[in-house]
Every structure is written in structure tokens, then in C-alpha cells.
C-alpha atoms as a PDB file:
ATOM      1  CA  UNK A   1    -145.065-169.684  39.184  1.00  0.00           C
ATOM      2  CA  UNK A   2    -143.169-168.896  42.137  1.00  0.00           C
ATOM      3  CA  UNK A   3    -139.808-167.186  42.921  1.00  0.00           C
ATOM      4  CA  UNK A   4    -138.162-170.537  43.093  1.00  0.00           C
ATOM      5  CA  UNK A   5    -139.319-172.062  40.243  1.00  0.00           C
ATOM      6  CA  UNK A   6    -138.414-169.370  38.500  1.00  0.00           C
ATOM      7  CA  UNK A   7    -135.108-168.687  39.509  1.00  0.00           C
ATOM      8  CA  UNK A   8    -134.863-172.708  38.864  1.00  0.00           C
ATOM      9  CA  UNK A   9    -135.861-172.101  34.969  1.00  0.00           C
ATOM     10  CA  UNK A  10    -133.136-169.179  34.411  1.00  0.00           C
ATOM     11  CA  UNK A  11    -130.511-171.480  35.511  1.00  0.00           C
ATOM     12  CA  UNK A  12    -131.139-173.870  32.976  1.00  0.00           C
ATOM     13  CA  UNK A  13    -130.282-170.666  30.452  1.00  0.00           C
ATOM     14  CA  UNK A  14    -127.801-169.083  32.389  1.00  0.00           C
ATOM     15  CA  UNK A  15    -124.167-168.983  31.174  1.00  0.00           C
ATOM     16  CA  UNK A  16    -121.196-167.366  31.896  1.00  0.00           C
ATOM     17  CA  UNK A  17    -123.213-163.503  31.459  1.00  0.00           C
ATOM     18  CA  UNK A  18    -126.100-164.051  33.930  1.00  0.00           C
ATOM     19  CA  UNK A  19    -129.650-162.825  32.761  1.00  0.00           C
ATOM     20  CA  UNK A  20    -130.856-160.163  35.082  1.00  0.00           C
ATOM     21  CA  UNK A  21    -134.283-159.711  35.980  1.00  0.00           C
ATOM     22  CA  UNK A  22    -135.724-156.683  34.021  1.00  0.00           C
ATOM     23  CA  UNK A  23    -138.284-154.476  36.483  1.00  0.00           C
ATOM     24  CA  UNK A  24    -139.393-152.434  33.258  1.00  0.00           C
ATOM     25  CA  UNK A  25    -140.487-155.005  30.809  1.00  0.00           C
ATOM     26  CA  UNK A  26    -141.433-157.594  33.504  1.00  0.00           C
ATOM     27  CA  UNK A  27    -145.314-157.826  34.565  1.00  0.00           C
ATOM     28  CA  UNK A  28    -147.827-160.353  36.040  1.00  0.00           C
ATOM     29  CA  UNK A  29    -148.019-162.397  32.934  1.00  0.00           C
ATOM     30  CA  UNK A  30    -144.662-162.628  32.633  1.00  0.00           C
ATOM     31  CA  UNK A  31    -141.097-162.499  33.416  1.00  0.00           C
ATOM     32  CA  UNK A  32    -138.172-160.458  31.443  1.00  0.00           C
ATOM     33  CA  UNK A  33    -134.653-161.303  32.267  1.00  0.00           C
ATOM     34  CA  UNK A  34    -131.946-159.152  29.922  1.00  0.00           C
ATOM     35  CA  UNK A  35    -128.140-159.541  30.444  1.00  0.00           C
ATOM     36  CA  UNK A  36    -125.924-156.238  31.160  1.00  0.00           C
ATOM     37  CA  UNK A  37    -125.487-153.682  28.154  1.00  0.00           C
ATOM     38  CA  UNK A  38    -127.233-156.255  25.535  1.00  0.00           C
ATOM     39  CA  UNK A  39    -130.600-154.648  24.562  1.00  0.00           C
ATOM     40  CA  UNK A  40    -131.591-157.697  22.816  1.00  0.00           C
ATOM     41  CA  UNK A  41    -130.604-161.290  24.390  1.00  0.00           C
ATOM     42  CA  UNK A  42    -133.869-161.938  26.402  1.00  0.00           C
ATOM     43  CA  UNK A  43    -134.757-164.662  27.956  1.00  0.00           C
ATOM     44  CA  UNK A  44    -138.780-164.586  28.609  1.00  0.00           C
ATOM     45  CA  UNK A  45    -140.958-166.586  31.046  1.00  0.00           C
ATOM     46  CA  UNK A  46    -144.605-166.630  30.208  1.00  0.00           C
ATOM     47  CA  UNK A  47    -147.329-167.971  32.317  1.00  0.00           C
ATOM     48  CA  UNK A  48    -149.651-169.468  29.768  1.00  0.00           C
ATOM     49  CA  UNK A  49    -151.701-170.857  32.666  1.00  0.00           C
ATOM     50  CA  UNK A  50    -151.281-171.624  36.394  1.00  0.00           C
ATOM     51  CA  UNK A  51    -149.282-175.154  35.733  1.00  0.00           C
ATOM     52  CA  UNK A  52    -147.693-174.248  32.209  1.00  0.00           C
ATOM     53  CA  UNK A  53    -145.153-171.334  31.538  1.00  0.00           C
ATOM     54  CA  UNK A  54    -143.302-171.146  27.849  1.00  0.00           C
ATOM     55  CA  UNK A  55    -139.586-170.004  27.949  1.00  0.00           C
ATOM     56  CA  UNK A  56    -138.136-167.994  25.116  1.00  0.00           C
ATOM     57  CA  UNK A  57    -134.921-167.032  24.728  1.00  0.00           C
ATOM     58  CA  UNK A  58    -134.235-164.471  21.986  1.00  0.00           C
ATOM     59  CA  UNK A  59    -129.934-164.204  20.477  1.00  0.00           C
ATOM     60  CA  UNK A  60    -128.077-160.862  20.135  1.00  0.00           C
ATOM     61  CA  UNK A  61    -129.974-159.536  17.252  1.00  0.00           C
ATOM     62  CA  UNK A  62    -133.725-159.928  19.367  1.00  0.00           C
ATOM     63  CA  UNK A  63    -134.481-163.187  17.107  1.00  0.00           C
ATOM     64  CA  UNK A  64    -136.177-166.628  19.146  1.00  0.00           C
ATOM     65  CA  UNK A  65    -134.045-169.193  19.106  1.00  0.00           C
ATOM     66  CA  UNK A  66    -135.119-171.155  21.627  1.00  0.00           C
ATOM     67  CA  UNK A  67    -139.244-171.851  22.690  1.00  0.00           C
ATOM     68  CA  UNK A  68    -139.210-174.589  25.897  1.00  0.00           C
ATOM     69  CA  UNK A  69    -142.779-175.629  27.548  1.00  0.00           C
ATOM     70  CA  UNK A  70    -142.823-176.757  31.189  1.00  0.00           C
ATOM     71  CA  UNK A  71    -145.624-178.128  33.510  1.00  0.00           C
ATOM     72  CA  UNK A  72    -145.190-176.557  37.082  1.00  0.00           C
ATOM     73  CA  UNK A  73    -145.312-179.463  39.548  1.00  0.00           C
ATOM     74  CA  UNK A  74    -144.816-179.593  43.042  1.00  0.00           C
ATOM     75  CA  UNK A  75    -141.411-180.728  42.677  1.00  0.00           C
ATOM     76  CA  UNK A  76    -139.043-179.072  39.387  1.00  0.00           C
ATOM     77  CA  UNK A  77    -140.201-177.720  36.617  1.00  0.00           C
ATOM     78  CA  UNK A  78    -140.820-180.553  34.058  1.00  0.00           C
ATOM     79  CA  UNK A  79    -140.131-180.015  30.596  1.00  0.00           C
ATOM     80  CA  UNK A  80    -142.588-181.070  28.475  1.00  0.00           C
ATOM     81  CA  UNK A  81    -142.167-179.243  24.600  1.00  0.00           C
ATOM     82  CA  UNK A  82    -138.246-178.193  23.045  1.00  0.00           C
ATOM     83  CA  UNK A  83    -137.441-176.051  19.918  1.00  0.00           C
ATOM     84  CA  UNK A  84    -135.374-174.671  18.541  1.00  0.00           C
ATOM     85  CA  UNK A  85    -134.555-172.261  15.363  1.00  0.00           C
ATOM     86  CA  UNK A  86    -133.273-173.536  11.987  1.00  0.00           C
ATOM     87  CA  UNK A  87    -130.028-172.103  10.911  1.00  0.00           C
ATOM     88  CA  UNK A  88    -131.267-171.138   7.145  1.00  0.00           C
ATOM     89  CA  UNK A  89    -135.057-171.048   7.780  1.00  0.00           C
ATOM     90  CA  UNK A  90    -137.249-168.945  10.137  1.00  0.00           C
ATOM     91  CA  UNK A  91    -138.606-172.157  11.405  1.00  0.00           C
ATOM     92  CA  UNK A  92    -138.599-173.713  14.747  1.00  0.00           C
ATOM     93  CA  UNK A  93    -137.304-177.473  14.732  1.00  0.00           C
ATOM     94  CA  UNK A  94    -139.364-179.701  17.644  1.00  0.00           C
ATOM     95  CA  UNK A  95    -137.057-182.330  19.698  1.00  0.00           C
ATOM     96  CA  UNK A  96    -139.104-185.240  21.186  1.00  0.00           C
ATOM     97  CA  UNK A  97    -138.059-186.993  24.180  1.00  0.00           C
ATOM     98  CA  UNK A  98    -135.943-189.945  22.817  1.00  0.00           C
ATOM     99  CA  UNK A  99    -134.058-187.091  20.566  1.00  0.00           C
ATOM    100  CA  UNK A 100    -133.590-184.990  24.228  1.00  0.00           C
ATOM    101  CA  UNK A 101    -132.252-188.282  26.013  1.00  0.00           C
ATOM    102  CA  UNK A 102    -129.817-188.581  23.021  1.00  0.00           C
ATOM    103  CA  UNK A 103    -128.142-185.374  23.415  1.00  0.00           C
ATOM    104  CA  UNK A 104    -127.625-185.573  27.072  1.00  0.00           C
ATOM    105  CA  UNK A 105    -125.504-189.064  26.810  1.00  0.00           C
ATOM    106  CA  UNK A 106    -123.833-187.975  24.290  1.00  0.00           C
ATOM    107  CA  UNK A 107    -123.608-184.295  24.243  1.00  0.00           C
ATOM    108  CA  UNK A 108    -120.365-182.260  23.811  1.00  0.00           C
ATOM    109  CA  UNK A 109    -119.649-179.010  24.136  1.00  0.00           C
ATOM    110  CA  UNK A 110    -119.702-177.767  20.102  1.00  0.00           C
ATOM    111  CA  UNK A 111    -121.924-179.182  17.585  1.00  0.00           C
ATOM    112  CA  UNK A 112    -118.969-180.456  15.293  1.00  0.00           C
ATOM    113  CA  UNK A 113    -118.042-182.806  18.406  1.00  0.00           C
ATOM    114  CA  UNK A 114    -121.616-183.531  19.480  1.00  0.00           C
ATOM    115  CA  UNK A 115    -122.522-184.262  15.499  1.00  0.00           C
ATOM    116  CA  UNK A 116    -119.111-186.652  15.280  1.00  0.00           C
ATOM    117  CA  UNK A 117    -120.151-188.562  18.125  1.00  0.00           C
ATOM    118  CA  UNK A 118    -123.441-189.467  17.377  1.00  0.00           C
ATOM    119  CA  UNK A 119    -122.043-190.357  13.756  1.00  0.00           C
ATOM    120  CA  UNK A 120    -119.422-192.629  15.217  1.00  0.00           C
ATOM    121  CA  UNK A 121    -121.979-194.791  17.227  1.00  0.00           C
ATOM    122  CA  UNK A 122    -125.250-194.931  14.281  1.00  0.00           C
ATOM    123  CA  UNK A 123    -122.914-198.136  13.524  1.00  0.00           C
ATOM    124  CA  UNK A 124    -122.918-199.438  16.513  1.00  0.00           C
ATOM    125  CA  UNK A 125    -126.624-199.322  17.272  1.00  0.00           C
ATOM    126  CA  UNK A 126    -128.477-202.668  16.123  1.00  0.00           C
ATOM    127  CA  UNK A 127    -131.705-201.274  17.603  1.00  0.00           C
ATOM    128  CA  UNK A 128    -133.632-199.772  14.645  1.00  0.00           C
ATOM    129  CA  UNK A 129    -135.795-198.155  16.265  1.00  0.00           C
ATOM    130  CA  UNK A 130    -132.667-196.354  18.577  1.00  0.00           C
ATOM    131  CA  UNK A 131    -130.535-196.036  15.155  1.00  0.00           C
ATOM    132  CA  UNK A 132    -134.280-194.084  13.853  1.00  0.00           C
ATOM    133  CA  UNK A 133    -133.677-191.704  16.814  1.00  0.00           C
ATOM    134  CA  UNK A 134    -130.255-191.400  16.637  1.00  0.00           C
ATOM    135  CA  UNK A 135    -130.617-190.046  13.045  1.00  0.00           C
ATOM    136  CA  UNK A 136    -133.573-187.801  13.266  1.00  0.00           C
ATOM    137  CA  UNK A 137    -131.092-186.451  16.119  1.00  0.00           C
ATOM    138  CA  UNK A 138    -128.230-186.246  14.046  1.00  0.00           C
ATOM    139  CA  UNK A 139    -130.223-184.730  11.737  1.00  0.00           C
ATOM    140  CA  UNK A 140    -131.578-182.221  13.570  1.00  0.00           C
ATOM    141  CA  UNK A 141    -128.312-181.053  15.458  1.00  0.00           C
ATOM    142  CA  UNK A 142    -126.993-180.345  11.653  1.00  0.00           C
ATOM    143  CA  UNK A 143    -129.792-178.000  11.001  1.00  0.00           C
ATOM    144  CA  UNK A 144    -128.502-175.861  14.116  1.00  0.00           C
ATOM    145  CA  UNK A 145    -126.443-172.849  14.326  1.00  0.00           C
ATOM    146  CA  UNK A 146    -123.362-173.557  16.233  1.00  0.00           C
ATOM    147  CA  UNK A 147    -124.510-171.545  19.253  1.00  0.00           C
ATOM    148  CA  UNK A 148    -128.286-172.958  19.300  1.00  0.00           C
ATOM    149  CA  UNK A 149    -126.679-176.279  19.346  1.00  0.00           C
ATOM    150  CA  UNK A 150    -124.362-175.444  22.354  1.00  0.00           C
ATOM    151  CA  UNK A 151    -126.918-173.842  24.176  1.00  0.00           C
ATOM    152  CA  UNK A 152    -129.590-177.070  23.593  1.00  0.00           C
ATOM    153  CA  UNK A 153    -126.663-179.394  24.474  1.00  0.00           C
ATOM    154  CA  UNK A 154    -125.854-177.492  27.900  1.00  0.00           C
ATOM    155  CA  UNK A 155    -129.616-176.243  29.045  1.00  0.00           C
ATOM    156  CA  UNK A 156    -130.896-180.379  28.296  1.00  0.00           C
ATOM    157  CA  UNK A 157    -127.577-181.286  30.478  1.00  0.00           C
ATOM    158  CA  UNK A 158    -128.530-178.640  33.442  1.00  0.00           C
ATOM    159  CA  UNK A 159    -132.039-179.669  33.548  1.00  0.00           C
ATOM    160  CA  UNK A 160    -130.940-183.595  33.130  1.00  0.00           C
ATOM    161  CA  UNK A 161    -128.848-183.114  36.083  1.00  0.00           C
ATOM    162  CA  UNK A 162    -131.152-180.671  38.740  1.00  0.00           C
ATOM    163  CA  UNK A 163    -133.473-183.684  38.055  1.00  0.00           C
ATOM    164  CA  UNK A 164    -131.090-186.319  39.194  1.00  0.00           C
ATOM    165  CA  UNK A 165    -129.704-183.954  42.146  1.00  0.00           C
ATOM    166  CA  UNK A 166    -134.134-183.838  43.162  1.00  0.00           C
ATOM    167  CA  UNK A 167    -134.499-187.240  43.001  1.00  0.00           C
ATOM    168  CA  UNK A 168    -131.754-187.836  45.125  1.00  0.00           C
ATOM    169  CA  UNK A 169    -132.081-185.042  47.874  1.00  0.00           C
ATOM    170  CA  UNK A 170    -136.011-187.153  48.085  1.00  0.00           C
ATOM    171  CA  UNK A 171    -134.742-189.645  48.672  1.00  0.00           C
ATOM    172  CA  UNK A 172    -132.250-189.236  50.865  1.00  0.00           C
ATOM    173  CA  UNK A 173    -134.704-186.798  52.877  1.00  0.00           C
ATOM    174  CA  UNK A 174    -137.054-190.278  52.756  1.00  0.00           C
ATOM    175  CA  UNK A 175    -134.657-192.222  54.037  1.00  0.00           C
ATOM    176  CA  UNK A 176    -133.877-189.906  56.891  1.00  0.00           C
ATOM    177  CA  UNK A 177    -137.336-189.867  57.726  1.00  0.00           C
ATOM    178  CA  UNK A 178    -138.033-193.349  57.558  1.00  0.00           C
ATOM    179  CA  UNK A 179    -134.755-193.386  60.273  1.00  0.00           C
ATOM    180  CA  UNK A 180    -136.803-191.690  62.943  1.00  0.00           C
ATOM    181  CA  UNK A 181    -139.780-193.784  62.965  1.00  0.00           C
ATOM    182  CA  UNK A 182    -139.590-196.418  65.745  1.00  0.00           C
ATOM    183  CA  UNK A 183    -138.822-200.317  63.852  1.00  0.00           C
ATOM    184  CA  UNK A 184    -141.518-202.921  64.468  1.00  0.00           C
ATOM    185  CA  UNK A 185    -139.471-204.658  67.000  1.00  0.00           C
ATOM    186  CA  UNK A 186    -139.145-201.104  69.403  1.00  0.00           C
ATOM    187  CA  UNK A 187    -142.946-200.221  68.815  1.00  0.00           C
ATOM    188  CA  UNK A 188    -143.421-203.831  70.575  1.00  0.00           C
ATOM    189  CA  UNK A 189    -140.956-203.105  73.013  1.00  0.00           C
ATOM    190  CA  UNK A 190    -142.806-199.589  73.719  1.00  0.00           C
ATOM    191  CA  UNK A 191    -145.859-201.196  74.369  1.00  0.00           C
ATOM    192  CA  UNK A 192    -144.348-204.023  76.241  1.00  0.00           C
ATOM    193  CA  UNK A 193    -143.027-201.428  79.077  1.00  0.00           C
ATOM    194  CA  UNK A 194    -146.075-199.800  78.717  1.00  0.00           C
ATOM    195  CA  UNK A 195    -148.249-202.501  79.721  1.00  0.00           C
ATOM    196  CA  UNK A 196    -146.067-203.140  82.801  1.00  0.00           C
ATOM    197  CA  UNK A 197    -145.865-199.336  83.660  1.00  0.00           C
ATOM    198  CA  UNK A 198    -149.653-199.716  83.821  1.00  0.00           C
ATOM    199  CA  UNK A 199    -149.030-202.593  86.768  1.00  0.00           C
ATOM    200  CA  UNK A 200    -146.869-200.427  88.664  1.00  0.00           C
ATOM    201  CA  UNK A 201    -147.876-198.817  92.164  1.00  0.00           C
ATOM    202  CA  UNK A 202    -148.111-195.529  92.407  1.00  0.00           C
END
């Protein structure tokens, strides 16, 4: 894992108190980040091998509430495992895909309006197979603390969104590179002058 893809994973967690890299507890294997005067709100990024790292990020009393798995790739971090910790058990809760697409359309900011909105449209859905994931969502969400929630909500929507910003910046660097390669019509034309430079008298 390299400086950048690192620094790209802690701003997925960051908030408003940014996590500071911790020289003491951080080593090869892994990567402490604490936040100013709070000995306990950690947010740990372990190498598990050279294309998988596990996140952790641990609340104000030292307790994981959050475990995230990514695949280094050449390109962002990819995301590729999401838990979270049970309000009333000491249990980690697993969110699929489909349940990770659902909370980044229709994410809010708390859990109340998150939970409201995804109870407003289960009517709506005719799918059942969408209304399935929709409820195991709902579902879910409920099982949440109010702070878990609001952190899944806005880390899925940060990572959702450097994705999108990637994707573009390829493309548009594609596009510019495709702009400086000669068409098929000025490759002729090159070879065209070419040929008659070849003619010419010295």
C-alpha cells in the first residue's frame, strides 16, 4: 500500500476532526491514525497481503465499529467486504453490494431520515427481488447506532463519489490523448507529402 492509497482510504473516514497519523503505534504491517486528545477513536489500516488491506475504525470508548476490506488496484482502492457493529449485540452486521448501492441513492444524513426514506419507497418497488434488498437494508440500518449509521451512510457516499470523480478524470485524460494522435485522414496526408518530399531535388 502506498502513501496515496492510503491517504485515499482515510478520507473515506475522515470527518470534521481529521485522523492523524500516529508514528508510535504505526509499523510495517500497519497503519495507526488517532484524532487530537482522543486516546481511543482509531482508525487502523492493515495490510493483510500485498493487494488486500482491512480498515477498522474503533468509537470513543476503543470498541470496532466499523471492519471494511479493499483490493489494492492500480487505480482506487476497491471495496470489496463492509461491516458494521450491532447496536445491542457485540456482533458485526455484513452489507452486500445491492444493500451498499441502496444507501448511497438514498442515503441521508441521520438514520431516522435514511430509515424513513427507504420505508416510503418499499411501496413503490414492484421488483421483488429490489423490494428483498430494500428490506434486508432497512433492516439492517435499524440495527445501527445512530452514529454507525451516519458514518456508513457518508464513508459509502465518499467512496461512491472518488469512484465517479476516477472514472471521469480517465476518461477525460483518454480523450485528451486520443486528441493528439494524428486522424486517419492527416496520417494519409503525412505520407502523401512524404512521398513527394522523397521526389524533390536536393
Amino acid at each position: 500500500m502506498n502513501r496515496e492509497q492510503e491517504q485515499q482510504l482515510v478520507d473515506y473516514y475522515s470527518t470534521a476532526d481529521k485522523y492523524i497519523r500516529s508514528q508510535l503505534h504505526s509499523n510495517a504491517h500497519q497503519s495507526v491514525f488517532t484524532k487530537e486528545n482522543d486516546r481511543y477513536q482509531w482508525l487502523v489500516l492493515e495490510q493483510k497481503s500485498q493487494s488486500e488491506v482491512e480498515v477498522r475504525q474503533t468509537d470513543n470508548h476503543g470498541t470496532i465499529t466499523a471492519r471494511d476490506n479493499y483490493e489494492l488496484t492500480r487505480d482506487i482502492p476497491k471495496c470489496v467486504g463492509v461491516e458494521r457493529l450491532c447496536r445491542d449485540v457485540n456482533m458485526q452486521i455484513p452489507f452486500n453490494a445491492d444493500e451498499i448501492n441502496i444507501i448511497y441513492q438514498f442515503g441521508e444524513q441521520s438514520k431516522s431520515e435514511t430509515c424513513v426514506k427507504l420505508s416510503a419507497i418499499l411501496p413503490q418497488v414492484k421488483d421483488s427481488d429490489t423490494k428483498q434488498i430494500v428490506n434486508f437494508t432497512l433492516k439492517k440500518l435499524n440495527a445501527l447506532s445512530e452514529e454507525t449509521c451516519a458514518e456508513l451512510t457518508a464513508t459509502t457516499k465518499k467512496r461512491k463519489i472518488a469512484k465517479c470523480d476516477h472514472s471521469i478524470r480517465t476518461r477525460l485524460a483518454k480523450a485528451k490523448e486520443q486528441s493528439k494522435q494524428p486522424t486517419v485522414a492527416e496520417r494519409k496526408k503525412h505520407r502523401t507529402h512524404s512521398k513527394g518530399k522523397g521526389n524533390m531535388d536536393l
